[in-house]
PDB file of N, CA and C in Angstrom:
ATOM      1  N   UNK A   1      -3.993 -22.254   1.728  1.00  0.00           N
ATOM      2  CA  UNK A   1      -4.271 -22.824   0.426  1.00  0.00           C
ATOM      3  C   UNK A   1      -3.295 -22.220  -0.590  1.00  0.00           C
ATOM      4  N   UNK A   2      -2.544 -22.967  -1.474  1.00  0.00           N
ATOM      5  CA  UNK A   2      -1.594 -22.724  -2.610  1.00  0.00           C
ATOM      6  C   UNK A   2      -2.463 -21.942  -3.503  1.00  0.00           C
ATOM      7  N   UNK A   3      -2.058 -21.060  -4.182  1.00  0.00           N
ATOM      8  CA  UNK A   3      -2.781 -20.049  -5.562  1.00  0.00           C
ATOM      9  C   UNK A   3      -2.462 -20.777  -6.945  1.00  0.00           C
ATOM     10  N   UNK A   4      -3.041 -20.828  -7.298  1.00  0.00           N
ATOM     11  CA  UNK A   4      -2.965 -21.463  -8.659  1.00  0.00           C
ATOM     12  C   UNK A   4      -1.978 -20.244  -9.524  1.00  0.00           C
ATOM     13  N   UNK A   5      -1.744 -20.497 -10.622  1.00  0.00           N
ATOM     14  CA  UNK A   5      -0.713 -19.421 -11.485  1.00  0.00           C
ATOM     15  C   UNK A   5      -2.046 -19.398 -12.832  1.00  0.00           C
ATOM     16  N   UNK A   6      -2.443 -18.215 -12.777  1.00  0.00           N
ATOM     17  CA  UNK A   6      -3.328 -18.166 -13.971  1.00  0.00           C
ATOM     18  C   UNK A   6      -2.468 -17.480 -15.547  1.00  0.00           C
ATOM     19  N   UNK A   7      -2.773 -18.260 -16.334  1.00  0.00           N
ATOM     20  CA  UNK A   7      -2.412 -17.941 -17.521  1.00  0.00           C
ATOM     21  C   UNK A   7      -3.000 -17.749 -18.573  1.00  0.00           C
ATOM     22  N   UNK A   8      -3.165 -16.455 -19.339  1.00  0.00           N
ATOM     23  CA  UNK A   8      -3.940 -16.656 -20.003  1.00  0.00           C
ATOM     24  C   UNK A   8      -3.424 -16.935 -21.841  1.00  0.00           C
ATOM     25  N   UNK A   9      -3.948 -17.562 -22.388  1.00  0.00           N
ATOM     26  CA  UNK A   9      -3.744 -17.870 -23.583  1.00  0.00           C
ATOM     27  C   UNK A   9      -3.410 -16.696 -24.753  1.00  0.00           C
ATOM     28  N   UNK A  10      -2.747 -16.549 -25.532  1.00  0.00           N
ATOM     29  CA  UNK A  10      -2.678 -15.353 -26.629  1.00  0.00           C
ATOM     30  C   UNK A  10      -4.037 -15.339 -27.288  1.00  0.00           C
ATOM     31  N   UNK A  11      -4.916 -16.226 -27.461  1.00  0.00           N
ATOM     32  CA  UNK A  11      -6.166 -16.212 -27.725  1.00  0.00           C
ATOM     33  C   UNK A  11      -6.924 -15.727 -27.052  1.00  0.00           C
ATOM     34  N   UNK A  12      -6.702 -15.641 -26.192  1.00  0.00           N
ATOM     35  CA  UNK A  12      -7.715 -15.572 -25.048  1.00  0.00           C
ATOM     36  C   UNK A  12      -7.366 -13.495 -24.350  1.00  0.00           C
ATOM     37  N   UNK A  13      -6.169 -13.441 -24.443  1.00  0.00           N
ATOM     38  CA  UNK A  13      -5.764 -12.147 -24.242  1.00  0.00           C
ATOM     39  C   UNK A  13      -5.873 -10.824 -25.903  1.00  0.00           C
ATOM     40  N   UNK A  14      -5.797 -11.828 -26.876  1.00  0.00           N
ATOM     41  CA  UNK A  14      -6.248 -11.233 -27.615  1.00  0.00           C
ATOM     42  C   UNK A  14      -7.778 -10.763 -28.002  1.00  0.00           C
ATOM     43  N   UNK A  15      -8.492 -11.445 -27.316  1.00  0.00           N
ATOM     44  CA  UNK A  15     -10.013 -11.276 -27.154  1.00  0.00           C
ATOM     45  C   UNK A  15     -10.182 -10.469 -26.395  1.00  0.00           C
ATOM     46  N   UNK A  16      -9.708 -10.088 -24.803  1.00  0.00           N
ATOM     47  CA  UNK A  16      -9.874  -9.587 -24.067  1.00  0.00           C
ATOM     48  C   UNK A  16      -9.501  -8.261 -24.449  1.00  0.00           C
ATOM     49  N   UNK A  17      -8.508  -7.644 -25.265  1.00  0.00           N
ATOM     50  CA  UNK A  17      -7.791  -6.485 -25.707  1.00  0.00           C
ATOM     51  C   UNK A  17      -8.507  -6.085 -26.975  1.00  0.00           C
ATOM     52  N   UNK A  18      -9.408  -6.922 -27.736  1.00  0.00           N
ATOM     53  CA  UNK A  18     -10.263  -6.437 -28.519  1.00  0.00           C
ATOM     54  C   UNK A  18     -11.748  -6.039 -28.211  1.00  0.00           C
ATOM     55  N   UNK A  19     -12.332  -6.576 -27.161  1.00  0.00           N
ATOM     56  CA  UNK A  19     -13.385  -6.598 -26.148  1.00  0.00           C
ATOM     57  C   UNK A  19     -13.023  -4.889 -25.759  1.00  0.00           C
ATOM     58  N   UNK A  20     -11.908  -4.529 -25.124  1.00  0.00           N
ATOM     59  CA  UNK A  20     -11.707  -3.650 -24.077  1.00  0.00           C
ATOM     60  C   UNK A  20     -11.923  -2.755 -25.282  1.00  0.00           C
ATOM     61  N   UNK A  21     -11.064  -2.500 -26.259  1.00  0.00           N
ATOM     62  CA  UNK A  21     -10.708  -1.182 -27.386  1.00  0.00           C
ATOM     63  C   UNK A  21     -12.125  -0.969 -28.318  1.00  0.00           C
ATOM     64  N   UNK A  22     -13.154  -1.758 -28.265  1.00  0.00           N
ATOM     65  CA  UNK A  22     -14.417  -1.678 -28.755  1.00  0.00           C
ATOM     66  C   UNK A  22     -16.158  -1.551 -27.857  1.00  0.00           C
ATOM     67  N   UNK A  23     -15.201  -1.498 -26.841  1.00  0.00           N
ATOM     68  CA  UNK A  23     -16.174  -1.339 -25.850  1.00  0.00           C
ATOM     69  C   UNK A  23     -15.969   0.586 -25.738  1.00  0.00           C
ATOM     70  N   UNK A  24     -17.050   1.049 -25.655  1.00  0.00           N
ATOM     71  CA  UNK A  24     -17.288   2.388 -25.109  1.00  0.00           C
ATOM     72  C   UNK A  24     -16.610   2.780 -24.086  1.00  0.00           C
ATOM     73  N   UNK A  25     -16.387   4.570 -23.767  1.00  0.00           N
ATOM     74  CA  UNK A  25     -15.777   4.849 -22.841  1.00  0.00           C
ATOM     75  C   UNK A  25     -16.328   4.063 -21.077  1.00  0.00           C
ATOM     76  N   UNK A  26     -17.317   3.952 -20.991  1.00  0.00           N
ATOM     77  CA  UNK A  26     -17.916   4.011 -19.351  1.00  0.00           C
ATOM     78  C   UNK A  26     -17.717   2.223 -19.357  1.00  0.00           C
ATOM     79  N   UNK A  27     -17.875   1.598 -20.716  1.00  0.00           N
ATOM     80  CA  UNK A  27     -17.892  -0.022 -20.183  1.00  0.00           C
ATOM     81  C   UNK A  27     -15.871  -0.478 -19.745  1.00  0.00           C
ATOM     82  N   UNK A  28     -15.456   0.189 -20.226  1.00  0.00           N
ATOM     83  CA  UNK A  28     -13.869   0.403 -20.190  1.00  0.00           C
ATOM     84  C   UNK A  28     -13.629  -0.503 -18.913  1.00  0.00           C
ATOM     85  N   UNK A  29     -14.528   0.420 -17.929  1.00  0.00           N
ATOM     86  CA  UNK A  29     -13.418   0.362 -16.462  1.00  0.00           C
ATOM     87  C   UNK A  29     -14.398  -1.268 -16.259  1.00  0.00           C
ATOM     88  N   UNK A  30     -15.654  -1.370 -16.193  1.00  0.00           N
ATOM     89  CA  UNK A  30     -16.110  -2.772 -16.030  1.00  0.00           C
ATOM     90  C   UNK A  30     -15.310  -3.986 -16.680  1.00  0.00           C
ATOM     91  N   UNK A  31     -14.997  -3.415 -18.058  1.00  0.00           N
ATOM     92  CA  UNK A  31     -14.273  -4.739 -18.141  1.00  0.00           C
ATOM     93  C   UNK A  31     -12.879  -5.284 -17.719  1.00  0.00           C
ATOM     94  N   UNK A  32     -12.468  -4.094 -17.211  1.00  0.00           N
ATOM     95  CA  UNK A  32     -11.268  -4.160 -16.391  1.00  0.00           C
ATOM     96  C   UNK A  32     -10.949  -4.764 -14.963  1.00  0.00           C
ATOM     97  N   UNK A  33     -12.345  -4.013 -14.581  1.00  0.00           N
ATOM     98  CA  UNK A  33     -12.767  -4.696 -13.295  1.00  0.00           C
ATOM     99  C   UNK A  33     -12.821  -6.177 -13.089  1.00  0.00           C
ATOM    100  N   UNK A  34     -13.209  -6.329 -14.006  1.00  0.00           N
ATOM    101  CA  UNK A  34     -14.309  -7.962 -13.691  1.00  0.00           C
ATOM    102  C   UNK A  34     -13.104  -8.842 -14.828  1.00  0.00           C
ATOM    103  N   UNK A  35     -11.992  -8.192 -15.734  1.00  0.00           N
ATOM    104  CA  UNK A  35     -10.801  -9.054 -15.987  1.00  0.00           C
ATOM    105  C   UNK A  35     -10.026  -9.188 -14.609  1.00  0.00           C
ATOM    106  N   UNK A  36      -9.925  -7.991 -13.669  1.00  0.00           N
ATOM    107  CA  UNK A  36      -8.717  -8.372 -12.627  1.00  0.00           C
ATOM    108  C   UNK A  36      -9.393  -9.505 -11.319  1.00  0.00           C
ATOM    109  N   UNK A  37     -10.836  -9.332 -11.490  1.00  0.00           N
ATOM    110  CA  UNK A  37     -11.769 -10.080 -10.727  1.00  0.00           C
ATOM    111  C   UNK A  37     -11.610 -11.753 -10.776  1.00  0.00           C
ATOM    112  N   UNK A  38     -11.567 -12.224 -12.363  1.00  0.00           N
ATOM    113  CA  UNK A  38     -11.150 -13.624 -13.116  1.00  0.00           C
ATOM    114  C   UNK A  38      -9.934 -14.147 -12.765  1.00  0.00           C
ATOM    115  N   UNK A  39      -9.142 -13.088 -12.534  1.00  0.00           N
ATOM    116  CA  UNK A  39      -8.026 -13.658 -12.548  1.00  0.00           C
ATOM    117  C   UNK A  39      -7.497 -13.423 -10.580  1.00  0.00           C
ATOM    118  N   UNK A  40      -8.027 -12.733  -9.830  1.00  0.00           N
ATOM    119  CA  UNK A  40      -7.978 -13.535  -8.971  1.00  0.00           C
ATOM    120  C   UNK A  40      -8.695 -14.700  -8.004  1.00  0.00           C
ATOM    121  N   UNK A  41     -10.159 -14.736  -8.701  1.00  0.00           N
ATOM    122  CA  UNK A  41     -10.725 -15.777  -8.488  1.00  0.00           C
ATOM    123  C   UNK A  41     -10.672 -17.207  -9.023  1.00  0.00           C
ATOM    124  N   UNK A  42      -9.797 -16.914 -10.117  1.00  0.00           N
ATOM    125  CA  UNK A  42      -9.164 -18.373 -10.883  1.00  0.00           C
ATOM    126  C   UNK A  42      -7.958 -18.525  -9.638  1.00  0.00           C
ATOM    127  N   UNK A  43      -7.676 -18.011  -9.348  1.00  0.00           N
ATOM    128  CA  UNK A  43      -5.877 -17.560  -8.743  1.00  0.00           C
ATOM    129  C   UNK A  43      -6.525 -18.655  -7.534  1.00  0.00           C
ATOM    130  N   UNK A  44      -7.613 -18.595  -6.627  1.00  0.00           N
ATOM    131  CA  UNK A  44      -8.077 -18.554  -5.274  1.00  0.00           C
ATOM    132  C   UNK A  44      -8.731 -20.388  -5.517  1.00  0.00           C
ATOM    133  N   UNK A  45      -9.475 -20.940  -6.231  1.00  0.00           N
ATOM    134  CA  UNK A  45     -10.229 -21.930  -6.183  1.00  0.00           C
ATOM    135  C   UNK A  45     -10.859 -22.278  -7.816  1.00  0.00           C
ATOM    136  N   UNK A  46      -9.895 -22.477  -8.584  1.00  0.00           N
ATOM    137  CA  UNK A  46     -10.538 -22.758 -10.417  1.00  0.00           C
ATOM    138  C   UNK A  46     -11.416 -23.813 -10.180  1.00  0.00           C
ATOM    139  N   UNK A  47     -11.034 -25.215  -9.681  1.00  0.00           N
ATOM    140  CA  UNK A  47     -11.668 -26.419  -9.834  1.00  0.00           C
ATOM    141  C   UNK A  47     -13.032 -26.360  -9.044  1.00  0.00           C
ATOM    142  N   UNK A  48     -13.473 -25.168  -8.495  1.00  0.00           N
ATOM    143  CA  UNK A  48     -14.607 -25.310  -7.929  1.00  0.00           C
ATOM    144  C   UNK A  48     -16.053 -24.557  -8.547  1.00  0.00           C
ATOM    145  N   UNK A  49     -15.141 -23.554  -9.633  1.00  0.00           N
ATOM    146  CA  UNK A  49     -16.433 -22.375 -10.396  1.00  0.00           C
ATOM    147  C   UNK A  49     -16.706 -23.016 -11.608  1.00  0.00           C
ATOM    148  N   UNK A  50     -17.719 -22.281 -11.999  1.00  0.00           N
ATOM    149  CA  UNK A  50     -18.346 -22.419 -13.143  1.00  0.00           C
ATOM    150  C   UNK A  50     -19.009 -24.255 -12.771  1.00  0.00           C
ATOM    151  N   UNK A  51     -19.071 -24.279 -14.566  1.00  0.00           N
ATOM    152  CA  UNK A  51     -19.345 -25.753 -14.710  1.00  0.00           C
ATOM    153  C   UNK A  51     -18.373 -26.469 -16.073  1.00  0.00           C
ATOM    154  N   UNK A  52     -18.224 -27.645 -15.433  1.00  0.00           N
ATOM    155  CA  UNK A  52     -17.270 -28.730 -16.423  1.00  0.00           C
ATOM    156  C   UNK A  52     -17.800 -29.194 -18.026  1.00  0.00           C
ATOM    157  N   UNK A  53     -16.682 -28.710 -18.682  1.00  0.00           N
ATOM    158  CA  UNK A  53     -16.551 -29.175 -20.372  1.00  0.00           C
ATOM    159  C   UNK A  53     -16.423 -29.903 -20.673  1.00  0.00           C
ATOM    160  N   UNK A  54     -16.342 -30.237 -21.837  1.00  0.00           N
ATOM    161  CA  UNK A  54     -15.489 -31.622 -22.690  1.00  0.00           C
ATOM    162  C   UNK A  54     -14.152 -31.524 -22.268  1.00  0.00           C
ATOM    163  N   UNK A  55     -13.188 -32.409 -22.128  1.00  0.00           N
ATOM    164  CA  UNK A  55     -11.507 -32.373 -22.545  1.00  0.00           C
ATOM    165  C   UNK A  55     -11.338 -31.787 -21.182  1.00  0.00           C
ATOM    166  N   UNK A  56     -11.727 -31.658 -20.272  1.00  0.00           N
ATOM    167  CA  UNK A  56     -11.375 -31.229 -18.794  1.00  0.00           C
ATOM    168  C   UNK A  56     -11.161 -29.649 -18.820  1.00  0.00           C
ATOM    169  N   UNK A  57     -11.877 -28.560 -19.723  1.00  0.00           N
ATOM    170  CA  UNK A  57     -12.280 -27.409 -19.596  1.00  0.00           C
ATOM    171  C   UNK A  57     -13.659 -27.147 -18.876  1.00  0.00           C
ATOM    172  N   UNK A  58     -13.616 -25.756 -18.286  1.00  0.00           N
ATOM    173  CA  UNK A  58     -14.603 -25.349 -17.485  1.00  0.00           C
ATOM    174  C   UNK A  58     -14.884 -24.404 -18.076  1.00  0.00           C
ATOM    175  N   UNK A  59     -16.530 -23.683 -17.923  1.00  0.00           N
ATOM    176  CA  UNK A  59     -16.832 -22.599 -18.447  1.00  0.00           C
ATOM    177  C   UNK A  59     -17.377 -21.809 -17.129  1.00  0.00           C
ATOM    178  N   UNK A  60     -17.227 -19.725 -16.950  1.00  0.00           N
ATOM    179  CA  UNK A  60     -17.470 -19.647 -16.092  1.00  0.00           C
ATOM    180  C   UNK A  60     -17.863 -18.193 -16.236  1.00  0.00           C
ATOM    181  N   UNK A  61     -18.783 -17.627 -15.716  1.00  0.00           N
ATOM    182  CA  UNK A  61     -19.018 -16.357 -15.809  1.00  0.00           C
ATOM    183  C   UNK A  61     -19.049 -15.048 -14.904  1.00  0.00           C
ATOM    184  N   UNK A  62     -18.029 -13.980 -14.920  1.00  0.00           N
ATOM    185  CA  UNK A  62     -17.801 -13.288 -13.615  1.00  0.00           C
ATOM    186  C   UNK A  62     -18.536 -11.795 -14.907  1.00  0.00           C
ATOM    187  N   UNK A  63     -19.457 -10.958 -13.601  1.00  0.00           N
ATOM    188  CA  UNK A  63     -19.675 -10.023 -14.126  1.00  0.00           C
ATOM    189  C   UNK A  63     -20.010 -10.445 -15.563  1.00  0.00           C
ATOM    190  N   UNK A  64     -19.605  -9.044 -16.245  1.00  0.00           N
ATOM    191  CA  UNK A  64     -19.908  -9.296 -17.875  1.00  0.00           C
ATOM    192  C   UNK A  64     -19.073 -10.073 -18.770  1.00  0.00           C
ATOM    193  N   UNK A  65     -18.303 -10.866 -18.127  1.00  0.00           N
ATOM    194  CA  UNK A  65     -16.882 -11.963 -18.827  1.00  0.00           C
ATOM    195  C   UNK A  65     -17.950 -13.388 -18.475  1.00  0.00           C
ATOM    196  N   UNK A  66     -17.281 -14.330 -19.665  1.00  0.00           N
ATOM    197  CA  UNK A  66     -17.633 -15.265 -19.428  1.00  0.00           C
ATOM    198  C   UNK A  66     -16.071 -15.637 -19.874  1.00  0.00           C
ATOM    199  N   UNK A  67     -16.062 -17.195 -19.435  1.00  0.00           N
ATOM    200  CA  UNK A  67     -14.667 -17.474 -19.597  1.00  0.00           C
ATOM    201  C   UNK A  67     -14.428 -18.971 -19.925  1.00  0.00           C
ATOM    202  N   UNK A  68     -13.767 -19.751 -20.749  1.00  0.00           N
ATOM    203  CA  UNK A  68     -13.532 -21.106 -20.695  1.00  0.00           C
ATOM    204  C   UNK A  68     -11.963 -21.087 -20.839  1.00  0.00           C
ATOM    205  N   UNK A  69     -11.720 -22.424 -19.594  1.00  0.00           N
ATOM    206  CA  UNK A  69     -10.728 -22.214 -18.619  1.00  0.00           C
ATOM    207  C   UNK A  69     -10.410 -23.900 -18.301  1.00  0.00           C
ATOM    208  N   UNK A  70      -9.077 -24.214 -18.386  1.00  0.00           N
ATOM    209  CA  UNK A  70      -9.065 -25.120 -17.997  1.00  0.00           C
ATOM    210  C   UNK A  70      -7.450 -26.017 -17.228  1.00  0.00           C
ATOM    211  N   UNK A  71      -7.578 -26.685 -15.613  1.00  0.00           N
ATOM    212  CA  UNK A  71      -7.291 -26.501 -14.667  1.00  0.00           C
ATOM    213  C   UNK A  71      -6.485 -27.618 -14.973  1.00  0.00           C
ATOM    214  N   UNK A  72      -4.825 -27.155 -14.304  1.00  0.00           N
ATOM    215  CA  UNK A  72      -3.616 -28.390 -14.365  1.00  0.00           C
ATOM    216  C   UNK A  72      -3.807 -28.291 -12.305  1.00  0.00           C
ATOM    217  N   UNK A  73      -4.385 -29.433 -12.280  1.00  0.00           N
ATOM    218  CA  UNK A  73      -3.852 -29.580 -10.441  1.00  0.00           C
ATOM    219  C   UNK A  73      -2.789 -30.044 -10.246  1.00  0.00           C
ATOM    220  N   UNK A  74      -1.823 -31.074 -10.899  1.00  0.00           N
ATOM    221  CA  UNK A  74      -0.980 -31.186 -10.444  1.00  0.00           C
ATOM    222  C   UNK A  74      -0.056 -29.744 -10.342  1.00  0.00           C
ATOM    223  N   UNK A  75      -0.272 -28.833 -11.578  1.00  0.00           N
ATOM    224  CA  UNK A  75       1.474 -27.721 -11.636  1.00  0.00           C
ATOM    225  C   UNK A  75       0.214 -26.976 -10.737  1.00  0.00           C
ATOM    226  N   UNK A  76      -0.826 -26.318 -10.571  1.00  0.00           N
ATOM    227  CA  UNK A  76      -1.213 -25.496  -9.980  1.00  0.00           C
ATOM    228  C   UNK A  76      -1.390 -24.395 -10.697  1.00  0.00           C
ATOM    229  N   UNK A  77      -1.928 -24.616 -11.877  1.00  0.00           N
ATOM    230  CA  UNK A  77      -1.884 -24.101 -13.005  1.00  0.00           C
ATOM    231  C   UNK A  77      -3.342 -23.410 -13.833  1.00  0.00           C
ATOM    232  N   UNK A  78      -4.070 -22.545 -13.954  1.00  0.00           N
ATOM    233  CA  UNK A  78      -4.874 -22.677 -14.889  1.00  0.00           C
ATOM    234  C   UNK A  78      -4.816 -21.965 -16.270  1.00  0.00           C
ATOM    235  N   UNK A  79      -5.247 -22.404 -17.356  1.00  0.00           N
ATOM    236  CA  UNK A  79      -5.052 -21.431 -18.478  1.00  0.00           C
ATOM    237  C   UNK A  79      -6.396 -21.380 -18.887  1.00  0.00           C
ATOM    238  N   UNK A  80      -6.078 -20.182 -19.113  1.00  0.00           N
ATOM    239  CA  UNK A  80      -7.392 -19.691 -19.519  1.00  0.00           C
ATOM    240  C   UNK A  80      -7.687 -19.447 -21.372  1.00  0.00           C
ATOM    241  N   UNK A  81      -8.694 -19.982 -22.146  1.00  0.00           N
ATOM    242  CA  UNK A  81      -8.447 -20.493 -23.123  1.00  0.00           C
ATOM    243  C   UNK A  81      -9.463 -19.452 -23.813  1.00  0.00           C
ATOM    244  N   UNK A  82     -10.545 -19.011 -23.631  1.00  0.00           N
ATOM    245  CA  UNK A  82     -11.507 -17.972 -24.099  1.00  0.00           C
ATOM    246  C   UNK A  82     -12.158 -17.150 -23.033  1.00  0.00           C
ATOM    247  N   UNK A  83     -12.518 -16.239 -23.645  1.00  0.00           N
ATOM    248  CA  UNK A  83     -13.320 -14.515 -23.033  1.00  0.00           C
ATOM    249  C   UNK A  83     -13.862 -14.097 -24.099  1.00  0.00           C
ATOM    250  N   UNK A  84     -15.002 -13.526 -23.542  1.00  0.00           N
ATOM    251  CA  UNK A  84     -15.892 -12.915 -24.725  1.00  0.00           C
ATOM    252  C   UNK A  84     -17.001 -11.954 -23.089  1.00  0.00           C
ATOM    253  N   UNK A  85     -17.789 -11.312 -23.642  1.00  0.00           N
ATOM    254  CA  UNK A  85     -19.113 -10.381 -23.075  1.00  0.00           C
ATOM    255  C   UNK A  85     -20.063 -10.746 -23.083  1.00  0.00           C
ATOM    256  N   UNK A  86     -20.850 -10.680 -22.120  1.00  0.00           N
ATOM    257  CA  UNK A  86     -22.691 -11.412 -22.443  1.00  0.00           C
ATOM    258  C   UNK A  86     -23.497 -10.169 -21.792  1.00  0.00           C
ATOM    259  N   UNK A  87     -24.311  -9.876 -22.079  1.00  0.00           N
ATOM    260  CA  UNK A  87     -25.664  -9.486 -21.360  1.00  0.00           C
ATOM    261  C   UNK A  87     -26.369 -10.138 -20.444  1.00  0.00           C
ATOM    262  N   UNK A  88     -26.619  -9.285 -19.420  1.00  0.00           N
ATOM    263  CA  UNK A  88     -27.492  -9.937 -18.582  1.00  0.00           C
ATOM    264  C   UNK A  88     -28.797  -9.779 -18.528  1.00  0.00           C
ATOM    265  N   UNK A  89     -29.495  -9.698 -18.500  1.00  0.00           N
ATOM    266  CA  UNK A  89     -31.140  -9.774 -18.192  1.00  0.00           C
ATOM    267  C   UNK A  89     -31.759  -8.343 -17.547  1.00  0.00           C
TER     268      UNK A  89
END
C-alpha cells in the first residue's frame, strides 16, 4: 500500500506548538506521542478514520488530539487543517 504524504497546515502546526508549550511538564511527552502517532496513522490509511465533514474534511481523534483533516487521493496527499486537546471521561 502507497503512504500518503501528510501535511500539516501552518494553522494547524501552530496549534499544535501552542498546545505543547502550555501544556505542563508530564503532558509534554503525551502530546508528542500521540502528534507522531497522527501522523503516521494519517501516513498508513486517512480515508478510512475518523468520520466525514462538510467540503470533503474528516474529523478524527487519536489519544488526547483530535484532528480535522482532509484527504487528496488522487496526489496521495493529506493535510491536516486543525488540532486542538479533549478530555476523556
Amino acid at each position: 500500500m502507497k503512504r500518503h504524504l501528510v501535511i500539516w497546515s501552518q494553522e494547524a502546526l501552530d496549534e499544535i506548538a501552542a498546545l505543547w508549550v502550555a501544556a505542563p511538564s508530564e503532558l509534554r511527552k503525551s502530546i508528542l506521542k500521540a502528534w507522531h502517532q497522527v501522523d503516521e496513522t494519517l501516513a498508513r490509511d486517512p480515508e478510512n478514520l475518523g468520520e466525514s465533514r462538510d467540503e470533503g474534511r474528516r474529523i478524527w481523534f487519536e489519544a488526547l488530539l483530535g484532528v480535522l483533516f482532509k484527504v487528496n487521493v488522487e496526489k496521495k496527499e493529506v493535510r491536516l487543517l486543525q488540532v486542538w486537546t479533549f478530555k476523556t471521561r
